[in-house]
Every structure is written in structure tokens, then in C-alpha cells.
PDB file of N, CA and C in Angstrom:
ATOM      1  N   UNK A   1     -28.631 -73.021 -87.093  1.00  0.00           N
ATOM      2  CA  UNK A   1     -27.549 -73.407 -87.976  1.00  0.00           C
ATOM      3  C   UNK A   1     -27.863 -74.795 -88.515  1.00  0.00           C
ATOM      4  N   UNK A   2     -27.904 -74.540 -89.975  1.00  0.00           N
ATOM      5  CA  UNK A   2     -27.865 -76.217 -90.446  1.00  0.00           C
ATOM      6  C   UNK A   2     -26.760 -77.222 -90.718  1.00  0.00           C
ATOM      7  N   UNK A   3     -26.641 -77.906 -91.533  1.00  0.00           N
ATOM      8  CA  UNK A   3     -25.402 -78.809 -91.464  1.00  0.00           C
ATOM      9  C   UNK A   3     -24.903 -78.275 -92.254  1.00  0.00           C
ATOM     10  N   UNK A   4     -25.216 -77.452 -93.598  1.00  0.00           N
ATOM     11  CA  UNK A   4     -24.124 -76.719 -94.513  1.00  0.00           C
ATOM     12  C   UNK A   4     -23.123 -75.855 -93.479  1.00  0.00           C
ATOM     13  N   UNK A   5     -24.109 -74.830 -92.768  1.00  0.00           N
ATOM     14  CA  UNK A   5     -23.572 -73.481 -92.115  1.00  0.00           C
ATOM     15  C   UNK A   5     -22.525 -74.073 -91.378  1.00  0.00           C
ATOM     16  N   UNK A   6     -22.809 -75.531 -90.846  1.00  0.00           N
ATOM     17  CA  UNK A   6     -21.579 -76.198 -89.703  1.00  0.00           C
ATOM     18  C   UNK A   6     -20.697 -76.767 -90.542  1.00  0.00           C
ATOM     19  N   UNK A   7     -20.600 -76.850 -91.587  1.00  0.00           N
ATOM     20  CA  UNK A   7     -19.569 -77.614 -92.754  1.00  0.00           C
ATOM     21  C   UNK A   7     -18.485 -76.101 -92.850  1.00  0.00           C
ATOM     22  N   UNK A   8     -19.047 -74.934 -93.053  1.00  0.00           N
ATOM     23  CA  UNK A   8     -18.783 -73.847 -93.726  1.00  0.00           C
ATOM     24  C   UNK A   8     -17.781 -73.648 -92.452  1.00  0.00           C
ATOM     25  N   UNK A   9     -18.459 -73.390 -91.083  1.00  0.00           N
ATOM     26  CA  UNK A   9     -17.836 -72.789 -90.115  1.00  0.00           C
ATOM     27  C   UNK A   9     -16.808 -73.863 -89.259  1.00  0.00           C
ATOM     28  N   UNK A  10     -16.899 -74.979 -89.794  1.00  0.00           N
ATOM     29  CA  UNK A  10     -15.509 -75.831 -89.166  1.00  0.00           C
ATOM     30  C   UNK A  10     -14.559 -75.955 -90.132  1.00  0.00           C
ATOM     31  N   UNK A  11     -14.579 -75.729 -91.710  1.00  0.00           N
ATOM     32  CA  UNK A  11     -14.242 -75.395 -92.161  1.00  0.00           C
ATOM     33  C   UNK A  11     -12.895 -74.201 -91.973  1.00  0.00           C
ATOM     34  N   UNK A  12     -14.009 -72.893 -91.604  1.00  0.00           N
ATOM     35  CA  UNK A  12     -13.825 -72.345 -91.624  1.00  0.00           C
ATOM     36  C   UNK A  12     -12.335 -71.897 -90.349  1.00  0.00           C
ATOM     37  N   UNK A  13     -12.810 -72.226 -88.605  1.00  0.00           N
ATOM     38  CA  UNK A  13     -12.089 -72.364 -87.867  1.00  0.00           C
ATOM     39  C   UNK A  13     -10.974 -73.595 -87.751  1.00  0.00           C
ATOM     40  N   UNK A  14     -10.703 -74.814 -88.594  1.00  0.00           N
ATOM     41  CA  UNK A  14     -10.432 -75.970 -88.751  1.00  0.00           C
ATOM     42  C   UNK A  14      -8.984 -75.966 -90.502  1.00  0.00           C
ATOM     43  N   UNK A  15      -9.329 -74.501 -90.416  1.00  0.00           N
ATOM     44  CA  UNK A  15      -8.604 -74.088 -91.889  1.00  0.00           C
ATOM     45  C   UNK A  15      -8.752 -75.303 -93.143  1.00  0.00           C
ATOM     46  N   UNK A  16      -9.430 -75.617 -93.055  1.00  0.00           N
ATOM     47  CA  UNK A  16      -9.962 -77.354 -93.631  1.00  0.00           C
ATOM     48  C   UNK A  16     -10.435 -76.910 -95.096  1.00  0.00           C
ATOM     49  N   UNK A  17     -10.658 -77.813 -95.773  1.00  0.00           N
ATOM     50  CA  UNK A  17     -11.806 -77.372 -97.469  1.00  0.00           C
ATOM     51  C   UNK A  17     -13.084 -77.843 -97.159  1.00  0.00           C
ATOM     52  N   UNK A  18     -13.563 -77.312 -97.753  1.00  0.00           N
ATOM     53  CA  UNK A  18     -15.181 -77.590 -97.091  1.00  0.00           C
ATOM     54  C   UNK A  18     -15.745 -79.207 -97.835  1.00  0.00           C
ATOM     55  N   UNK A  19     -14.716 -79.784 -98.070  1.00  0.00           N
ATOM     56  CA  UNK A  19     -14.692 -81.289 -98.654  1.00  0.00           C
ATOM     57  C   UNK A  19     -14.120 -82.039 -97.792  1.00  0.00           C
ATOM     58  N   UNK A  20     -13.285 -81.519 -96.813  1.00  0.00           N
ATOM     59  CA  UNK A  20     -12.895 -82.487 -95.586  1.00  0.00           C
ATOM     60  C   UNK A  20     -13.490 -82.487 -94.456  1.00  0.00           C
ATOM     61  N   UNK A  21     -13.813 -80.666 -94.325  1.00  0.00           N
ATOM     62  CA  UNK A  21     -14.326 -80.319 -93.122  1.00  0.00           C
ATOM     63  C   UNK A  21     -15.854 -81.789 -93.203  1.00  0.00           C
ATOM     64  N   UNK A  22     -16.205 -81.794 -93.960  1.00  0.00           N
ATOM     65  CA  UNK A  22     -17.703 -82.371 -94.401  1.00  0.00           C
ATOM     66  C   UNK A  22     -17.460 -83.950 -94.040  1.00  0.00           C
ATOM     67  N   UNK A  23     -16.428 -84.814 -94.681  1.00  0.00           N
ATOM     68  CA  UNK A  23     -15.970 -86.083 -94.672  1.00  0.00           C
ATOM     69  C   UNK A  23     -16.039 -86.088 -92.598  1.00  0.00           C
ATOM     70  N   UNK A  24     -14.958 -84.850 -92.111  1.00  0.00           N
ATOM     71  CA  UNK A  24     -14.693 -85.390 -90.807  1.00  0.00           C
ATOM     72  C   UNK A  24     -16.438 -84.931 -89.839  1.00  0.00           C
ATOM     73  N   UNK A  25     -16.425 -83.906 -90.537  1.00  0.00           N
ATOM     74  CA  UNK A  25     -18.622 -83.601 -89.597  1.00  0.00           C
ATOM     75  C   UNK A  25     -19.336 -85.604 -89.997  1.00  0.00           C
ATOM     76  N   UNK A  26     -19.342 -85.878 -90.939  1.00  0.00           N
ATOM     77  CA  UNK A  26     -19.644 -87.216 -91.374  1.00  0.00           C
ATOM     78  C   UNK A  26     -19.413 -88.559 -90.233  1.00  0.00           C
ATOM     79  N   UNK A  27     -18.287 -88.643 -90.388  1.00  0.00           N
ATOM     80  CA  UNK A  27     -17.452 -89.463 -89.752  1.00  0.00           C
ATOM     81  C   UNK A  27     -17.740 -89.612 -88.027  1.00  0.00           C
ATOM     82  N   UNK A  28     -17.654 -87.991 -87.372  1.00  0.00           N
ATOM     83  CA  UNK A  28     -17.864 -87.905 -86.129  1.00  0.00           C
ATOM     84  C   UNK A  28     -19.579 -88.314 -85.813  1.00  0.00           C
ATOM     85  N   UNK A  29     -20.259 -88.178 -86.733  1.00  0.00           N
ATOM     86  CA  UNK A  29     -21.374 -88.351 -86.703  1.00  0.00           C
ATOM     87  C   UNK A  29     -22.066 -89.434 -86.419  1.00  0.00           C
ATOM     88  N   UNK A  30     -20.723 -90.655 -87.466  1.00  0.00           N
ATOM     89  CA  UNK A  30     -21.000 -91.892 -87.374  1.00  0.00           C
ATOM     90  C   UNK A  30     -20.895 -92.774 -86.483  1.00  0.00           C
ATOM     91  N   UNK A  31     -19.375 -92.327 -85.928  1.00  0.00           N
ATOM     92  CA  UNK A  31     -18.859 -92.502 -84.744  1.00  0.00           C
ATOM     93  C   UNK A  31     -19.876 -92.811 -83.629  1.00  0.00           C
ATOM     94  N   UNK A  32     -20.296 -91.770 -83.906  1.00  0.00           N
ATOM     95  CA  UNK A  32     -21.309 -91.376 -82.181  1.00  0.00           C
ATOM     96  C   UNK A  32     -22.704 -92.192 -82.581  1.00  0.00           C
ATOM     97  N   UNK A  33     -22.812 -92.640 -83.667  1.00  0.00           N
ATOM     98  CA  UNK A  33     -24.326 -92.661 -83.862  1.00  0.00           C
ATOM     99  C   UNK A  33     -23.869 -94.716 -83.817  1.00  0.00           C
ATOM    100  N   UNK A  34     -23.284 -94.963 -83.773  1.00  0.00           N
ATOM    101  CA  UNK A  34     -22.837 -96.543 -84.035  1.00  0.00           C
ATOM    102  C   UNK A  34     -22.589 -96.914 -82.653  1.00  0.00           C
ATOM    103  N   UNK A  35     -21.842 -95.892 -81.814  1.00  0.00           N
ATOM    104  CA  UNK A  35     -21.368 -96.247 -80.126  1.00  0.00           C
ATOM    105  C   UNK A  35     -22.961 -96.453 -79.603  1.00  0.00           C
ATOM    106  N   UNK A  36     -23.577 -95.284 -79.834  1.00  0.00           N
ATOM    107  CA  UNK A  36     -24.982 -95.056 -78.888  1.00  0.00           C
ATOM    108  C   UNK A  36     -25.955 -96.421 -79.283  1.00  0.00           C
ATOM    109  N   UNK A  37     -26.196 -96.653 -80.742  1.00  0.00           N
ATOM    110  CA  UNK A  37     -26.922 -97.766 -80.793  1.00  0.00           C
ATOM    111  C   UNK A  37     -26.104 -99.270 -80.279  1.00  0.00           C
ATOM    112  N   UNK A  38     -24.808 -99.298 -80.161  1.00  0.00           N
ATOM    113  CA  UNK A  38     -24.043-100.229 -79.241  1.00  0.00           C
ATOM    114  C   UNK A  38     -24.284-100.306 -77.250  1.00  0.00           C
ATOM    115  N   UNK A  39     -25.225 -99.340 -77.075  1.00  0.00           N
ATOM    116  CA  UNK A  39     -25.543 -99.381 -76.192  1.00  0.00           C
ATOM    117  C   UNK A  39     -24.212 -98.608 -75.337  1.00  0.00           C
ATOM    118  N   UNK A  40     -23.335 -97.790 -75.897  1.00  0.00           N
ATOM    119  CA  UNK A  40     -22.187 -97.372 -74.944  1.00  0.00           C
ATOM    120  C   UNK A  40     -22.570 -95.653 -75.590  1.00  0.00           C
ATOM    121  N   UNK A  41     -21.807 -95.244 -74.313  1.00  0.00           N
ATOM    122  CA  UNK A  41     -22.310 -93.576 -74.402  1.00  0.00           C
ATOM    123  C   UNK A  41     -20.573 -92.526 -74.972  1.00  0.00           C
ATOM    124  N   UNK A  42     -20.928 -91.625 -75.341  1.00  0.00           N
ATOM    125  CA  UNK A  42     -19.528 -91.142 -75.973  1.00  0.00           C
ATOM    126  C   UNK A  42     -19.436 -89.907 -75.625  1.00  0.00           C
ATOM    127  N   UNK A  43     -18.610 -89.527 -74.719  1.00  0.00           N
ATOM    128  CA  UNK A  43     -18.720 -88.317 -74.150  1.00  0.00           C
ATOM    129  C   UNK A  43     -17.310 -87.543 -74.001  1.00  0.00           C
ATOM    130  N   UNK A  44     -17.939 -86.007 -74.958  1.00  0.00           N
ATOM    131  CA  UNK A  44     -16.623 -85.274 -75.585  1.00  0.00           C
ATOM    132  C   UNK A  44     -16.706 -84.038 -74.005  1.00  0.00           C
ATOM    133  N   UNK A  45     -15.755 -84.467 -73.469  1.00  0.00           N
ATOM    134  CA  UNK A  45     -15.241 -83.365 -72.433  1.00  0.00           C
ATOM    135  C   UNK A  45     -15.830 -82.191 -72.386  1.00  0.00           C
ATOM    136  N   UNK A  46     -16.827 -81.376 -71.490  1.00  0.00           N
ATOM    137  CA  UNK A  46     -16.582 -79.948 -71.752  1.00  0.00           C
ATOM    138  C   UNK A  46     -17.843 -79.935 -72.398  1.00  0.00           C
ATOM    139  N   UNK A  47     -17.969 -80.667 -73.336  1.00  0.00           N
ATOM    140  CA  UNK A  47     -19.139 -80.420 -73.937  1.00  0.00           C
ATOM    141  C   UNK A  47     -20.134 -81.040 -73.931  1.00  0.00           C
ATOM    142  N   UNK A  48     -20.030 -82.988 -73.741  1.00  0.00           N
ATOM    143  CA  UNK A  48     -21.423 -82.996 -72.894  1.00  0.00           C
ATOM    144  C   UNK A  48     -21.381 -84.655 -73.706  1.00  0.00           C
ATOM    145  N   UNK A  49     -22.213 -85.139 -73.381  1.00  0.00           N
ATOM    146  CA  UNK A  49     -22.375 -86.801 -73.713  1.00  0.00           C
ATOM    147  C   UNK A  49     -23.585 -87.204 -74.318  1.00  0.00           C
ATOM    148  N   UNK A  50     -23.194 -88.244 -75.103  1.00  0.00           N
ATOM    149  CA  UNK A  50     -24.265 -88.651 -75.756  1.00  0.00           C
ATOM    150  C   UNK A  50     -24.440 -90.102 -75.175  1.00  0.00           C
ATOM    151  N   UNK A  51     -25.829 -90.780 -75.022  1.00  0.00           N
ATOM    152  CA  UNK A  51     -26.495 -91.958 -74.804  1.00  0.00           C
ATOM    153  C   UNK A  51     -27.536 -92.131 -76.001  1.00  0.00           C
ATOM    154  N   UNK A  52     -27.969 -93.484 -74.824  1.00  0.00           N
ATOM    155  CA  UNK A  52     -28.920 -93.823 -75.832  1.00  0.00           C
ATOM    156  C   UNK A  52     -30.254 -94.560 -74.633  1.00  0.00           C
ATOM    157  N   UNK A  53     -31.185 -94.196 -74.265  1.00  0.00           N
ATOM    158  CA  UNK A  53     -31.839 -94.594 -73.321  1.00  0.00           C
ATOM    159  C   UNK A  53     -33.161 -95.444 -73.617  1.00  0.00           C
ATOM    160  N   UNK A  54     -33.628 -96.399 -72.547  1.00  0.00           N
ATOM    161  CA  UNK A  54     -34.882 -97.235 -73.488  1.00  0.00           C
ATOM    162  C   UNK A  54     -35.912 -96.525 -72.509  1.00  0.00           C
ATOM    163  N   UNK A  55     -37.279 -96.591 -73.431  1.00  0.00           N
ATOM    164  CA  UNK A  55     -38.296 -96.010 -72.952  1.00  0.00           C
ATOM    165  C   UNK A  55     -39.297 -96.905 -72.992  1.00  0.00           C
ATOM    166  N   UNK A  56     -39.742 -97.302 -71.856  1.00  0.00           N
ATOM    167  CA  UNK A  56     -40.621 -98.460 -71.693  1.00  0.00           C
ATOM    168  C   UNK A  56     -42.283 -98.150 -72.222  1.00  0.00           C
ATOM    169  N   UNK A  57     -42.744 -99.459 -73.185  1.00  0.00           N
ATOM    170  CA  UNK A  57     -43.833 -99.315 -73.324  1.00  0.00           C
ATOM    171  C   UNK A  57     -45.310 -98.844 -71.809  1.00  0.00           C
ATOM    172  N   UNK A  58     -45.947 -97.693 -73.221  1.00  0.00           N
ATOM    173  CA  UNK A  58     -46.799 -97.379 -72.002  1.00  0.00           C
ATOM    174  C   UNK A  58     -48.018 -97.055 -72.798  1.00  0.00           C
ATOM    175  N   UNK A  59     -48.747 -96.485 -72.169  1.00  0.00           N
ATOM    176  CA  UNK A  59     -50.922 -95.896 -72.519  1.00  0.00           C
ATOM    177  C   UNK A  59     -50.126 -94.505 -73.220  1.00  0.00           C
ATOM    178  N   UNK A  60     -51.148 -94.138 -74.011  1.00  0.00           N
ATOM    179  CA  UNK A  60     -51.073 -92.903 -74.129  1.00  0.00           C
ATOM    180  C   UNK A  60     -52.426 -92.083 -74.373  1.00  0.00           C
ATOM    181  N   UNK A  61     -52.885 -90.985 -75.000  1.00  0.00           N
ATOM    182  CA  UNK A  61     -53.664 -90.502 -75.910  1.00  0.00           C
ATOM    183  C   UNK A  61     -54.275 -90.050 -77.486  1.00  0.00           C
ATOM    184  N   UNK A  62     -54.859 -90.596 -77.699  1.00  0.00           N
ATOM    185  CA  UNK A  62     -54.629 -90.157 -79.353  1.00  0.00           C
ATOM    186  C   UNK A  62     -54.987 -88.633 -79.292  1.00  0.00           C
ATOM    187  N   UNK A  63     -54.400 -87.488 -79.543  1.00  0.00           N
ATOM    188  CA  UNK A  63     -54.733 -86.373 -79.490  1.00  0.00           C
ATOM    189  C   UNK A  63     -55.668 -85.715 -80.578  1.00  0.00           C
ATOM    190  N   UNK A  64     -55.893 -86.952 -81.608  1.00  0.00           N
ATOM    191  CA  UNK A  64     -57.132 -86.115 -82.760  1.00  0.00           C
ATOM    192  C   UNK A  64     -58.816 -86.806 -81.783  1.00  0.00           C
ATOM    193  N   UNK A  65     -58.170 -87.889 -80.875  1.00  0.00           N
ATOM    194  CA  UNK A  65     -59.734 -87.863 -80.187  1.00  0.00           C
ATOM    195  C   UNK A  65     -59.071 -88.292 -78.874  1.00  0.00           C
ATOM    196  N   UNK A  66     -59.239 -87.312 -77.711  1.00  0.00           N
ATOM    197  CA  UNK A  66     -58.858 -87.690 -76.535  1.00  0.00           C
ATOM    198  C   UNK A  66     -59.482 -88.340 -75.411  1.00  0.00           C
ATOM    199  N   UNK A  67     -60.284 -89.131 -76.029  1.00  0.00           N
ATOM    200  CA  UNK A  67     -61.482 -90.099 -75.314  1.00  0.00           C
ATOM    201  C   UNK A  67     -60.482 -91.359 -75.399  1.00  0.00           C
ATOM    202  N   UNK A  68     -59.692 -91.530 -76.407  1.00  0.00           N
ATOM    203  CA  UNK A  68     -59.066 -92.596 -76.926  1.00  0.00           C
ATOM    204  C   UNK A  68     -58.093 -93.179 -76.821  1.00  0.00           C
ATOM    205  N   UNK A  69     -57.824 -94.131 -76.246  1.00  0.00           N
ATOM    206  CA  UNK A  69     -55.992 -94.333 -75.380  1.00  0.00           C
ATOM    207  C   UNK A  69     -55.408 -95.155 -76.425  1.00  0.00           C
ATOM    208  N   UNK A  70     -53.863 -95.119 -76.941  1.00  0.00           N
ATOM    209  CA  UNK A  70     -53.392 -95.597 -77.451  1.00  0.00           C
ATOM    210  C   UNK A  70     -52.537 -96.674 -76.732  1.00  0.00           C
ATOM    211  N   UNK A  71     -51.832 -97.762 -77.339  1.00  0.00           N
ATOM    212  CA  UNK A  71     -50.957 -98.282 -76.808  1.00  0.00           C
ATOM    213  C   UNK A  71     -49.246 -97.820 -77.365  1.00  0.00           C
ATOM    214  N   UNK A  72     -48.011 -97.026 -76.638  1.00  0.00           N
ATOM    215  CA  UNK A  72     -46.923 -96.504 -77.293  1.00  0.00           C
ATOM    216  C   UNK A  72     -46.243 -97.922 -76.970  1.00  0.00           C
ATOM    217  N   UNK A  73     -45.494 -98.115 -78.080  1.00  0.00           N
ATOM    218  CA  UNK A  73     -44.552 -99.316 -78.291  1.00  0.00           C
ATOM    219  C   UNK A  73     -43.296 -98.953 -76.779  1.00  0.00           C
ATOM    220  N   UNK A  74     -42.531 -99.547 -76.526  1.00  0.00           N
ATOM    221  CA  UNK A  74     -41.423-100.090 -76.315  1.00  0.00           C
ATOM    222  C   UNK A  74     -40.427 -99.264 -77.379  1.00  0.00           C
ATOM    223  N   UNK A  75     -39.309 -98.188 -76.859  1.00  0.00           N
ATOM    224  CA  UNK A  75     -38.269 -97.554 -78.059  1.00  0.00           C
ATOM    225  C   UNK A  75     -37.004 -97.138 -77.042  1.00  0.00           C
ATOM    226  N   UNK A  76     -36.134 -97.601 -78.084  1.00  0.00           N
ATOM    227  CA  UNK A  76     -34.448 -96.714 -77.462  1.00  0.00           C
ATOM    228  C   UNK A  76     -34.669 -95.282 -78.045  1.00  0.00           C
ATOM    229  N   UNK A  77     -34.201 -94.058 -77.234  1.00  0.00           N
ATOM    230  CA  UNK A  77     -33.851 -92.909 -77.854  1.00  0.00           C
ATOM    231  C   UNK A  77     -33.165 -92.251 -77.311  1.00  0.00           C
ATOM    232  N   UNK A  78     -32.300 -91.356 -78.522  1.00  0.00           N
ATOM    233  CA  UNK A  78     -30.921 -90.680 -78.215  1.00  0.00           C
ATOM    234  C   UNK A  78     -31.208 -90.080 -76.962  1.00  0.00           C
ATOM    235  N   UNK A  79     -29.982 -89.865 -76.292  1.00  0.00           N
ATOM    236  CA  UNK A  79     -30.255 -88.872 -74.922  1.00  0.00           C
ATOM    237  C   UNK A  79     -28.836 -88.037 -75.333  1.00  0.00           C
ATOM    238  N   UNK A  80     -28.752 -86.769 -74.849  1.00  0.00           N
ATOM    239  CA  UNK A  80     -27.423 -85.510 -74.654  1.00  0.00           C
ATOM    240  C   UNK A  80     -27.814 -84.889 -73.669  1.00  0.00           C
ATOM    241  N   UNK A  81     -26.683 -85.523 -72.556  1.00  0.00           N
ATOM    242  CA  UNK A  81     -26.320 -84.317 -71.388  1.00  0.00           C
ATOM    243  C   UNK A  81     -25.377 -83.479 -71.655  1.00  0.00           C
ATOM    244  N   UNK A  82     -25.586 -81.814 -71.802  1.00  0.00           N
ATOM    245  CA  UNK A  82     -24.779 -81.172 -71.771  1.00  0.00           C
ATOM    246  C   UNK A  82     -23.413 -81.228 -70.557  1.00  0.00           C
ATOM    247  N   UNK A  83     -21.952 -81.146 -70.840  1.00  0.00           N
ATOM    248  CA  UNK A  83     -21.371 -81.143 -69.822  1.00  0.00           C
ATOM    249  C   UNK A  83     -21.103 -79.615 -69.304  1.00  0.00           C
ATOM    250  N   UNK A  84     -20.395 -79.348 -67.840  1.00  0.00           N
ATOM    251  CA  UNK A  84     -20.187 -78.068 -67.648  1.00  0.00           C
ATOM    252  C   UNK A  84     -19.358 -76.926 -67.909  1.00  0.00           C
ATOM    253  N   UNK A  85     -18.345 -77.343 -69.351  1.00  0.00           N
ATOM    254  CA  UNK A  85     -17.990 -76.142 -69.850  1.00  0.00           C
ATOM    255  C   UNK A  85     -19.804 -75.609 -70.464  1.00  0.00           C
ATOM    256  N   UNK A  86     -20.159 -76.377 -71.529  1.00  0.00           N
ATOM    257  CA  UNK A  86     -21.197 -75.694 -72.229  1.00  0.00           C
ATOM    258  C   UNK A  86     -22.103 -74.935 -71.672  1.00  0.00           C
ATOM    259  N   UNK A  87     -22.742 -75.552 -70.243  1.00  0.00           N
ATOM    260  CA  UNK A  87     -23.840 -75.259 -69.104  1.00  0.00           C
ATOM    261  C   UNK A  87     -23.035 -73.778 -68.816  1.00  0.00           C
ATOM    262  N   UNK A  88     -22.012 -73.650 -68.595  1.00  0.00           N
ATOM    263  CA  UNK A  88     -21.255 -72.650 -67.651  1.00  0.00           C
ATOM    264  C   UNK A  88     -20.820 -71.208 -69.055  1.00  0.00           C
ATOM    265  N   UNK A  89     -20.731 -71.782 -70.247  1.00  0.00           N
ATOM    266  CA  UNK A  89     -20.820 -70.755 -71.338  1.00  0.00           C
ATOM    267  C   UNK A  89     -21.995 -69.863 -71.755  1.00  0.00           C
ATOM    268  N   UNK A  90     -23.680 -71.143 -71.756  1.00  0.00           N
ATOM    269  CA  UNK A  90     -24.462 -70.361 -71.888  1.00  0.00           C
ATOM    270  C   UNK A  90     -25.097 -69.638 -70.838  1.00  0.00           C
ATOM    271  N   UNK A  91     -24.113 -69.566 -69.106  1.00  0.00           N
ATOM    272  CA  UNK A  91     -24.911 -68.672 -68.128  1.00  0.00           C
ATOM    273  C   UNK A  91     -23.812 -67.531 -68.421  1.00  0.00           C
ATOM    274  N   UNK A  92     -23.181 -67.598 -69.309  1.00  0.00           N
ATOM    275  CA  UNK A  92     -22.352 -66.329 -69.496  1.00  0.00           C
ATOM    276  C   UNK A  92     -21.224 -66.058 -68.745  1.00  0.00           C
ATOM    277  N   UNK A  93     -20.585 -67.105 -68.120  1.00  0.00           N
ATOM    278  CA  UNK A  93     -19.614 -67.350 -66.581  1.00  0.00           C
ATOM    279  C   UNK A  93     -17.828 -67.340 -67.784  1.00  0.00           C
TER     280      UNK A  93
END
């Protein structure tokens, strides 16, 4: 599903116009994407949490020549733990 199909279908369950449904998909987006780079995590009940985790510089490989070690920078990146409604929906419970 892309971001139209999720505009269409919250829309759709949300009885919304697909001009608001879109503004509020936007918004929640921003929400979450402004907390996580604030270094705080935002976590919707049931369904699971978002972070933001740092990944310490390290060696790596260049994989077009694997004789060859790279150096990987130092990076924050998103993290999502599913919570246990979702875990417990997709074992079919």
C-alpha cells in the first residue's frame, strides 16, 4: 500500500474527503517525525512505538571490492517496535 491507497482508505473508514483525510496522514506524520528527531519516542497504544536510535561509528566493507574496509560514519535512525495488539493480530489470535 502506498500513501495514495492510505489517503483513499482513511478516508475511506474516517468518512473524511480525501483532502482532509491527506492534511491529517500529513500532520501525524509530522508529529512523529519532529518528536523522534527531538530525541523523544511516540508511542500509539496497541500499535507500537516509534524512536529514534544512534548507531555508533564503525569498519565496514565496500561490497563492489571486499578486500576493502570502509569507514561507516556515526548516524541516528528511525526505530518501530511493534506493540502487542499488532504482534497478536498478525499471529491471527
Amino acid at each position: 500500500m502506498n500513501k495514495i491507497e492510505l489517503i483513499e482508505k482513511l478516508a475511506e473508514k474516517a468518512e473524511l474527503t480525501k483532502q482532509t483525510a491527506e492534511r491529517a496522514l500529513n500532520a501525524l506524520t509530522d508529529i512523529i517525525t519532529e518528536h523522534i528527531k527531538e530525541g523523544k519516542e511516540v508511542t500509539i497504544t496497541g500499535f507500537g512505538t516509534f524512536s529514534a536510535r544512534f548507531r555508533s561509528a564503525r569498519k565496514g566493507v565496500n561490497p563492489q571490492n571486499p578486500k576493502e574496509r570502509i569507514d561507516m560514519p556515526a548516524v541516528t535512525v528511525p526505530k518501530f517496535k511493534a506493540g502487542k495488539a499488532l504482534k497478536d493480530s498478525l499471529k491471527g489470535k
